[in-house]
Protein backbone atom coordinates (compact mmCIF):
# COMPACT_ATOMS: atom_id res chain seq x y z
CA UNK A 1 76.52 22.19 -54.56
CA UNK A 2 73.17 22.45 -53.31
CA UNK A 3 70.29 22.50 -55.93
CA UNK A 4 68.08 25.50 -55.34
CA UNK A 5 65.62 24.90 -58.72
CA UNK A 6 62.79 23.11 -56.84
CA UNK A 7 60.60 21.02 -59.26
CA UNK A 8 56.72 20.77 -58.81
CA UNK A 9 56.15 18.18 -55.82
CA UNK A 10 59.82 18.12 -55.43
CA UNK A 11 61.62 18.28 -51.61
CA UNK A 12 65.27 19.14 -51.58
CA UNK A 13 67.15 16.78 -49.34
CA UNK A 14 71.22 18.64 -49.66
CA UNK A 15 73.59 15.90 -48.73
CA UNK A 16 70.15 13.38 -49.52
CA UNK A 17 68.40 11.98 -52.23
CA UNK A 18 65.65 14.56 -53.63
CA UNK A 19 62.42 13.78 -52.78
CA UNK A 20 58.60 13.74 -55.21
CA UNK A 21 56.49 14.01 -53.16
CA UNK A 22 54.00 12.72 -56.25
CA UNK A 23 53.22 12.17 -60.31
CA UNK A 24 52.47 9.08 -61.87
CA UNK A 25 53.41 5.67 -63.06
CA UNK A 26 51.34 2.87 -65.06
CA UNK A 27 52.43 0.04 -62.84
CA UNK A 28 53.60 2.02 -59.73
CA UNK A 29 55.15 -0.06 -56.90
CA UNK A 30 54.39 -3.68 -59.21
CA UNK A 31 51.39 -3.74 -57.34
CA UNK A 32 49.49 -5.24 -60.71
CA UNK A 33 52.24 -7.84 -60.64
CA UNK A 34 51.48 -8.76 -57.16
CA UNK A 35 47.38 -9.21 -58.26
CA UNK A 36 48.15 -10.79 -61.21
CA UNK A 37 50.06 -13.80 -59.53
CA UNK A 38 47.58 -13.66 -57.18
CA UNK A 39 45.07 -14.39 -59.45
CA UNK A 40 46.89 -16.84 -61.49
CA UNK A 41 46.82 -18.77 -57.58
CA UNK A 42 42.99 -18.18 -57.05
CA UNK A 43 42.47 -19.77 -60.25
CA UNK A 44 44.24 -22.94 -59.62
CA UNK A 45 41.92 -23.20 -56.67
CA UNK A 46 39.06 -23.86 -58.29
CA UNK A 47 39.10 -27.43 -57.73
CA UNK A 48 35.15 -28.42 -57.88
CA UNK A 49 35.70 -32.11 -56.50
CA UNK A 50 34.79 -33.11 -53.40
CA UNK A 51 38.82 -33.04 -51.94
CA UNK A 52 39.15 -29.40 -52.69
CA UNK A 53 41.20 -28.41 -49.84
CA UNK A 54 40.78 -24.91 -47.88
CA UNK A 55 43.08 -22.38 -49.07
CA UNK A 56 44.03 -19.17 -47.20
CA UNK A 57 46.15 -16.05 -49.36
CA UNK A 58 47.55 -12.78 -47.94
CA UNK A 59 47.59 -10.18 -51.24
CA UNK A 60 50.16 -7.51 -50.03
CA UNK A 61 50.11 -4.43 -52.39
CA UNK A 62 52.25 -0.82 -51.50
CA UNK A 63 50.04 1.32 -52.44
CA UNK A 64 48.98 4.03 -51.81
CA UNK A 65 51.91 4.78 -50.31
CA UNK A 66 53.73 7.13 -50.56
CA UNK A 67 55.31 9.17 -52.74
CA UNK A 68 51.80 8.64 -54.76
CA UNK A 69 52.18 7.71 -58.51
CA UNK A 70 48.75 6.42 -59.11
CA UNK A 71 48.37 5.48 -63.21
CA UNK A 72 47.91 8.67 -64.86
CA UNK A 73 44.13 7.40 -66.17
CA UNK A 74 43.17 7.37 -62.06
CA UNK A 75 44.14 11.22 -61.32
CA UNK A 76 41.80 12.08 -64.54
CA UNK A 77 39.06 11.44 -62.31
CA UNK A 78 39.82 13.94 -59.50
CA UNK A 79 39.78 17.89 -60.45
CA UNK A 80 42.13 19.96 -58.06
CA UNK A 81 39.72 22.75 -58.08
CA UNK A 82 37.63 20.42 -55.79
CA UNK A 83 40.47 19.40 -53.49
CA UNK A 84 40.59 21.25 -50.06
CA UNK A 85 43.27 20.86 -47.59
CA UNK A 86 42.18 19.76 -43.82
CA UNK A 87 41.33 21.86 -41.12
CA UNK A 88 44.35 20.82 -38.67
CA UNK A 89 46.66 21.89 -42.07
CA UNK A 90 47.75 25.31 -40.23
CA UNK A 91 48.35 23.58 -36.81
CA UNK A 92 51.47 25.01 -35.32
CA UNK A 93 52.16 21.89 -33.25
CA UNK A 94 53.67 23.79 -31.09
CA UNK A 95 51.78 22.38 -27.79
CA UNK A 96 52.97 19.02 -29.42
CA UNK A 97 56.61 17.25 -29.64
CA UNK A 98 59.52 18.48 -31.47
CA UNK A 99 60.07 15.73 -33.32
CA UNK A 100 56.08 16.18 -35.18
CA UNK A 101 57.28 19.58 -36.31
CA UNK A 102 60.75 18.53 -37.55
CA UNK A 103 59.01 15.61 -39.64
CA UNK A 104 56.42 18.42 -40.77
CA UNK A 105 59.20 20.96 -41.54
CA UNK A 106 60.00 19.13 -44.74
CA UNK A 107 57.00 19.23 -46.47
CA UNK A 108 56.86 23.33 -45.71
CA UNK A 109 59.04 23.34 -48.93
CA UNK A 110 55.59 22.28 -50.88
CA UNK A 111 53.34 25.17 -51.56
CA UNK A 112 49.16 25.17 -50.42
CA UNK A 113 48.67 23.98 -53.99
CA UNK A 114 51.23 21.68 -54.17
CA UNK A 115 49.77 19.88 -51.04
CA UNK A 116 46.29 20.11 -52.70
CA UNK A 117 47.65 18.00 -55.54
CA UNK A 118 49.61 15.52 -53.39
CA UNK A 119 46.06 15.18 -52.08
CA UNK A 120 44.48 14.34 -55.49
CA UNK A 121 47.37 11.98 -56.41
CA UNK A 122 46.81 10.15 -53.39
CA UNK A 123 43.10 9.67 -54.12
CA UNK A 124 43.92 8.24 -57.66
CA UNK A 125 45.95 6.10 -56.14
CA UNK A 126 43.31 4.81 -54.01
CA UNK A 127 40.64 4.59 -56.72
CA UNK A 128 43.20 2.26 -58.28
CA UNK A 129 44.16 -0.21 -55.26
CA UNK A 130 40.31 -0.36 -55.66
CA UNK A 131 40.56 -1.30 -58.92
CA UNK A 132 43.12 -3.85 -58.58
CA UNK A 133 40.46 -5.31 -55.49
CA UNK A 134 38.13 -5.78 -57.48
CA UNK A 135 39.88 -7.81 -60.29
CA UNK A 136 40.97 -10.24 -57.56
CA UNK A 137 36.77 -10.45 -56.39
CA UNK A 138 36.28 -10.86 -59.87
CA UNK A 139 38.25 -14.07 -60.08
CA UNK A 140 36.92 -15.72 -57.18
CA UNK A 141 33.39 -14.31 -58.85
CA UNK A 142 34.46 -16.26 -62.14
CA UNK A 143 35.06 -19.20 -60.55
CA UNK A 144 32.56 -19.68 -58.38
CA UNK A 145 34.40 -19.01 -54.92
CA UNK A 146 33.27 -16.00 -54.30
CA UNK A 147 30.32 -17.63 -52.18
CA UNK A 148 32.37 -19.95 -49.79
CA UNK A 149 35.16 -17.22 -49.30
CA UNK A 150 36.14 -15.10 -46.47
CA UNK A 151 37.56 -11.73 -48.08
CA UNK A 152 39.05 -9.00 -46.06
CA UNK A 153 40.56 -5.72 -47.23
CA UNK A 154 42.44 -3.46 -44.79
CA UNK A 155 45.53 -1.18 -44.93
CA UNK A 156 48.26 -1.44 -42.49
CA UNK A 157 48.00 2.33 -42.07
CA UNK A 158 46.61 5.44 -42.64
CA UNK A 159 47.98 8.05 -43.73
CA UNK A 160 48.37 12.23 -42.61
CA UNK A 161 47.18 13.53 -45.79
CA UNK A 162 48.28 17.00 -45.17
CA UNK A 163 46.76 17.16 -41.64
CA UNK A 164 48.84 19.70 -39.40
CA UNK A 165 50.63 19.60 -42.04
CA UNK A 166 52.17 16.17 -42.11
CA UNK A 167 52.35 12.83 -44.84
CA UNK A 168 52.67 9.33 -44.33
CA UNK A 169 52.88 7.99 -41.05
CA UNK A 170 55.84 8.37 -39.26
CA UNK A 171 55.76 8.81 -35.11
CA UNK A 172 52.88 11.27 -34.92
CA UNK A 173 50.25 9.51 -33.27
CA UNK A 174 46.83 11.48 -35.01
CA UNK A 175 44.07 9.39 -35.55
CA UNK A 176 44.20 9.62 -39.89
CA UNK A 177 47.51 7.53 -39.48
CA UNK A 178 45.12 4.91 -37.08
CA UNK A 179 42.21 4.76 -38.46
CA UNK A 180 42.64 2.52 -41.87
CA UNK A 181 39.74 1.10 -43.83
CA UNK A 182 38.51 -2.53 -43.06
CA UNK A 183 35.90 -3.81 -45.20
CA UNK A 184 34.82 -7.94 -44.00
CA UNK A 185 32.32 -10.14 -46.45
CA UNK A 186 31.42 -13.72 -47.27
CA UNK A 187 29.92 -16.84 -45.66
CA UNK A 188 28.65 -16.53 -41.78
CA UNK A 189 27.85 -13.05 -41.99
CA UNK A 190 24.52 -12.21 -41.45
CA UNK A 191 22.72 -11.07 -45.15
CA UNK A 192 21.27 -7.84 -42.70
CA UNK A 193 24.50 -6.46 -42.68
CA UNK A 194 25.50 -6.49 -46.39
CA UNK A 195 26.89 -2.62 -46.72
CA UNK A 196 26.57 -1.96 -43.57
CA UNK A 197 29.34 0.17 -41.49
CA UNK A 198 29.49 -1.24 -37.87
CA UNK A 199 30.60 1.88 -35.46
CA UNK A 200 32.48 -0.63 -32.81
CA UNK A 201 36.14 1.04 -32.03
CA UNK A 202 38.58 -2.50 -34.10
CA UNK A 203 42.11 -3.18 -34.12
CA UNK A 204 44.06 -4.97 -36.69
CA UNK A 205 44.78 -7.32 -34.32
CA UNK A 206 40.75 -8.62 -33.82
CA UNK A 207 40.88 -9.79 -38.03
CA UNK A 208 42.96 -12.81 -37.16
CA UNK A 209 40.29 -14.37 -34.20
CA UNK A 210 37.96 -13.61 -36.76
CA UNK A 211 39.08 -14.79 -39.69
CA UNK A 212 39.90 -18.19 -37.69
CA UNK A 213 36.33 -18.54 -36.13
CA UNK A 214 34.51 -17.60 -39.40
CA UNK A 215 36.30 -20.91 -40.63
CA UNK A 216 35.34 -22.64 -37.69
CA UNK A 217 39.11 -23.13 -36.71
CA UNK A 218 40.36 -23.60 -33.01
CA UNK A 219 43.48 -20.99 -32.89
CA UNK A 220 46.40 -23.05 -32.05
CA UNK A 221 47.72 -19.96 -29.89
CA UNK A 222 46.75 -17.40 -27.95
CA UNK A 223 45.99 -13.98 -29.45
CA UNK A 224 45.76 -10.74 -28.44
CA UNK A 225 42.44 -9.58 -30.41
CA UNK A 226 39.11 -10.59 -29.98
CA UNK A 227 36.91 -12.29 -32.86
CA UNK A 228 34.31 -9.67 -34.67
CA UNK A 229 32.12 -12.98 -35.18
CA UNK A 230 29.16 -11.95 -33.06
CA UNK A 231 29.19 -8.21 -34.48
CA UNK A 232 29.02 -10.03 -37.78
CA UNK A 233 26.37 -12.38 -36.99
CA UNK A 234 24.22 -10.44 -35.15
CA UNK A 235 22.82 -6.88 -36.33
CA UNK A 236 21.05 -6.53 -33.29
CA UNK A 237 23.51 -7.53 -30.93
CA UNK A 238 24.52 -4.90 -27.92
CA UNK A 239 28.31 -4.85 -27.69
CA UNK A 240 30.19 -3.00 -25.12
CA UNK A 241 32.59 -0.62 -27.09
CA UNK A 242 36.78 -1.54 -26.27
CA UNK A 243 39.42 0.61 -25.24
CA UNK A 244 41.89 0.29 -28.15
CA UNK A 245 45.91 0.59 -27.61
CA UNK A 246 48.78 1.52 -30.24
CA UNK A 247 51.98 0.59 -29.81
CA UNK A 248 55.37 2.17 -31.49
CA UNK A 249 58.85 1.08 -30.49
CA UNK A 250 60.15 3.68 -33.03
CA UNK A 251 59.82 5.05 -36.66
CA UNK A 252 63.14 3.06 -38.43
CA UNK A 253 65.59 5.19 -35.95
CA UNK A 254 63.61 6.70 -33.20
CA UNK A 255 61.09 7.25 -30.11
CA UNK A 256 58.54 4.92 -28.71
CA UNK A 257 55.40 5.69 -27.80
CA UNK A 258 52.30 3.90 -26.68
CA UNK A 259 49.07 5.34 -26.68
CA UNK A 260 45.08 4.28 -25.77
CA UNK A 261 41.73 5.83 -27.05
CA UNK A 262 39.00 5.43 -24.19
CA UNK A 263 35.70 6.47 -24.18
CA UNK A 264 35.96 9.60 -26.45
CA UNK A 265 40.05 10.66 -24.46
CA UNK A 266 42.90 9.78 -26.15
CA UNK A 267 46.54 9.56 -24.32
CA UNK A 268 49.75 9.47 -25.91
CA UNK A 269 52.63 8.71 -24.04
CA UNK A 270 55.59 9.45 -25.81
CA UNK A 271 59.37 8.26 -24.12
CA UNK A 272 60.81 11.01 -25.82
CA UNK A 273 58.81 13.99 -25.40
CA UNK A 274 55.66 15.19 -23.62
CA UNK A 275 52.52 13.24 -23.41
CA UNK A 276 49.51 14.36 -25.47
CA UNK A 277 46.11 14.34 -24.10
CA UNK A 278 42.87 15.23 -26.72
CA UNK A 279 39.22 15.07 -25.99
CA UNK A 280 38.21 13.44 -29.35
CA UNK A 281 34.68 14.79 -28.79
CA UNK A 282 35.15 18.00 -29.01
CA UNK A 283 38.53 18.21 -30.49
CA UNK A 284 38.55 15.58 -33.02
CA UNK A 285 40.94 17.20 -35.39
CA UNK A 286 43.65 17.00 -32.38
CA UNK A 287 44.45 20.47 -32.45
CA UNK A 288 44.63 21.14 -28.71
CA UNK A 289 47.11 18.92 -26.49
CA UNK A 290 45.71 19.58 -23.04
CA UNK A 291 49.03 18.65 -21.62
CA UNK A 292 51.10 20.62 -23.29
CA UNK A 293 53.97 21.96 -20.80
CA UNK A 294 54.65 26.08 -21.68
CA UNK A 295 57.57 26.22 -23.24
CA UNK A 296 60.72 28.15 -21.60
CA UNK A 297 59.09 28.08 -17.84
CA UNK A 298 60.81 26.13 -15.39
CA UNK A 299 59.95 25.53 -11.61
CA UNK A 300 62.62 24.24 -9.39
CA UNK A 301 60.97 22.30 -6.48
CA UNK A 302 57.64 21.69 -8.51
CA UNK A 303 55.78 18.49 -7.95
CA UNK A 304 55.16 15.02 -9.59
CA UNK A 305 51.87 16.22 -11.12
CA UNK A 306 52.83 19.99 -11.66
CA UNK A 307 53.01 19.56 -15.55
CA UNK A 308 49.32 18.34 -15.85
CA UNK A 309 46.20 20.53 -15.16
CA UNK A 310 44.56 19.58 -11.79
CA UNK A 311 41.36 19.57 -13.44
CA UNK A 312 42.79 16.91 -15.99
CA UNK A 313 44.81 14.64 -13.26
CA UNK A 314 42.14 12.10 -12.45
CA UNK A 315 41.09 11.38 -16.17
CA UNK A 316 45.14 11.05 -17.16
CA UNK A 317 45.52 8.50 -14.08
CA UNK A 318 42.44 6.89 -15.42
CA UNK A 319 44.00 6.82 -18.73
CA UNK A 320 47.40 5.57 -17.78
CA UNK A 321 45.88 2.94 -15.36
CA UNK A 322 44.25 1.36 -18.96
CA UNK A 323 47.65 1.91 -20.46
CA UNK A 324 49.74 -0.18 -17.96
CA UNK A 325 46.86 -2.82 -17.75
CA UNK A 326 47.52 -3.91 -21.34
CA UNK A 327 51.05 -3.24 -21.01
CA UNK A 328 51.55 -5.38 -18.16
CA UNK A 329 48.61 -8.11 -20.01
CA UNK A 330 51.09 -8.25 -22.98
CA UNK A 331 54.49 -8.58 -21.61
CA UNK A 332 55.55 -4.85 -22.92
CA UNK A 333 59.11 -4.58 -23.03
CA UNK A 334 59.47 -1.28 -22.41
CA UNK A 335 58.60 -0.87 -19.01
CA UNK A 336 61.13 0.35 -17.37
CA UNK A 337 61.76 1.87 -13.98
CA UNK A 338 65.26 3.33 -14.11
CA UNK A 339 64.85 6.92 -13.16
CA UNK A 340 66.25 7.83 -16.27
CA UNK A 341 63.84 6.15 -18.10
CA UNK A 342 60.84 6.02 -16.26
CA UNK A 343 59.63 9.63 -17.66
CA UNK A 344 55.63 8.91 -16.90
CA UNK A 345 53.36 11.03 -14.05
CA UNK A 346 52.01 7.74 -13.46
CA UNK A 347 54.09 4.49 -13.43
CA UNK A 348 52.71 0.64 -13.69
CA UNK A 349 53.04 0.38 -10.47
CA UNK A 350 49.31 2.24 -9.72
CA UNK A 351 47.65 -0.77 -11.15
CA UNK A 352 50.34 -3.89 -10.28
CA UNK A 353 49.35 -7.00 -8.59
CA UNK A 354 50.79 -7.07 -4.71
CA UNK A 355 51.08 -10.74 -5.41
CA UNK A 356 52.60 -10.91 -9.12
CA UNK A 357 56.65 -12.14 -9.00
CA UNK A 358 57.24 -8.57 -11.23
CA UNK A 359 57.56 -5.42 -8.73
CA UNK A 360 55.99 -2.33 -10.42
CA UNK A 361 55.75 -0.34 -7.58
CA UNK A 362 58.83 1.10 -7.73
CA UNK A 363 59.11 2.50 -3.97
CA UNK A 364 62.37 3.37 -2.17
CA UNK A 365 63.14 -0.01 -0.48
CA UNK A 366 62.21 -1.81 -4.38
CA UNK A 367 64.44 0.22 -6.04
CA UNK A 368 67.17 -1.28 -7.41
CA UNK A 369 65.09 -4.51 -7.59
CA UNK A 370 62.71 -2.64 -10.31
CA UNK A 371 65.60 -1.46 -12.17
CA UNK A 372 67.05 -4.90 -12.72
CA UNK A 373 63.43 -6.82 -13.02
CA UNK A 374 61.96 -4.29 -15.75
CA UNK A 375 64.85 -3.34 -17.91
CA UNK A 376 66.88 -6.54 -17.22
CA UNK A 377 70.06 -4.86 -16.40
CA UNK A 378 71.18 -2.45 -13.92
CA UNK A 379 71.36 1.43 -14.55
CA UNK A 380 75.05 2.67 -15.85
């Protein structure tokens, strides 16, 4: 029997588990459990002799994630009247892949009001991770650690928030489920940057270097990011801005994807649908994929580059040449170059060493070498 008596917030799921999509709880997720033993641990710290030893703690709370049940005292301080929803909220997708609208199709059950207040619930639940931040700064405040301790916040991801129409994360590669706040303070930090916001393009994967060096430790292995020391100890210091690189090898059951954000371009290749190409400057709610293929026209005969605008060819090259550099830097494990497989204009092979033992080139004679050497097994 399929229930047809949709609640407010509610997503019918037949042969699933309904879905709320939001309301509220007083302790949602045990996230004030998780504080509250971490507290109990930064108090047993404060060890004022001389053989205090260095401590390092990872505080892991779930929120805000989703469905978002902030306390019910937190959404009292957001009125819905002043909630609008994003600009990208009526985005068809459809220059994008199929498997962004089918994630999108299930929140089309929630009304334009309904997303508005999924909004504001999400907010509260924000304002009280916040909260629950600050009690932990309070303890190292109370006793007196506050000023010889390194303290971080982050997220491990953004989230949609009703852009084109979508919540969470999931596969869709838009920059709201990238771009996560990361907020750095204590000792070895110049005092000229206290509240300042640094516009340098980071990755999660720089906090580690950083966190190490700011503690004047060698790193007993190699990493992949680069220390934010200098940024931090130098407001005046000139930095060359990075390309940064995401990575997916699937959402739970499916697609990979890797993408890289380069001097204002962003390109998304995706191994299971076509590649998305935005010009963050003057399309930075990603509305327009300038490689979107019109759908139902096929060319027999066309050629490799066919599907992307000639005007657009050299900056995707340049794009995927950046791509494959990293890829290649860091081992990736999904390059592959079966035929089957092997579903980018560009391959690795436009920026592989002649000399390197790996073959990326993937011409005629290399072949069936390539297939074996990049996926580790033939074709079947």
């Amino acid at each position: 029997m399929t229930e047809t008596n949709r609640q407010p917030g509610q997503i019918i799921r037949p042969g699933w588990p309904n879905y709320t999509h939001f309301g509220t709880a007083e302790n949602p997720f045990d996230d004030l459990l998780v504080v509250d033993t971490a507290i109990k641990q930064v108090k047993s710290y404060a060890d004022t002799s001389d053989e205090a030893l260095p401590w390092c703690m990872y505080v892991g709370t779930l929120g805000p994630h989703d469905p978002y049940t902030p306390p019910s005292k937190y959404l009292d301080w957001y009125d819905l009247s002043d909630i609008e929803l994003p600009q990208s909220f009526d985005d068809t997708m459809d220059d994008k892949p199929g498997l962004y609208r089918r994630t999108r199709d299930r929140f089309d059950q929630l009304t334009a009001e309904e997303h508005r207040d999924a909004i504001r619930h999400y907010l509260a639940f924000c304002s009280y991770e916040d909260a629950l931040f600050g009690k932990l700064v309070s303890a190292l405040e109370e006793t007196d650690q506050l000023d010889n301790t390194v303290v971080v916040f982050l997220s491990d991801h953004g989230d949609y928030l009703g852009e084109h129409g979508l919540w969470g994360k999931g596969l869709p590669a838009f920059q709201s489920a990238y771009r996560i706040p990361l907020v750095i303070g204590g000792p070895g930090i110049s005092p000229d940057l206290q509240g300042a916001q640094l516009d340098h393009p980071t990755s999660i994967v720089d906090v580690g270097p950083t966190i190490v060096e700011l503690c004047d430790v060698e790193p007993s292995y190699q990493v992949s990011g680069t220390s934010l020391v200098l940024l931090l100890t130098n407001s005046s210091q000139e930095t060359p801005k990075p390309d940064v690189f995401f990575q997916s090898n699937g959402n739970e059951a499916f697609g990979i994807q890797r993408a890289v954000i380069s001097d204002g371009w962003k390109l998304v290749y995706n191994m299971f649908d076509q590649d998305e190409l935005y010009d963050l400057g003057k399309d930075p709610e990603e509305i327009t994929n300038l490689l979107a293929d019109p759908v139902g026209q096929r060319k027999v005969g066309r050629g490799p580059l066919d599907s992307i605008p000639s005007n657009l060819r050299a900056k995707v090259e340049e794009l995927y040449r950046k791509l494959w550099k990293f890829g290649i830097a860091h081992d990736d494990e999904n390059i592959n170059g079966y035929v089957l497989t092997a579903l980018a204009p560009f391959g690795p092979g436009i920026v592989a060493d002649p000399s390197s033992s790996k073959n990326y080139l993937g011409n005629d004679e290399a072949n069936s070498l390539n297939t074996q050497q990049l996926s580790g097994s033939t074709p079947v």
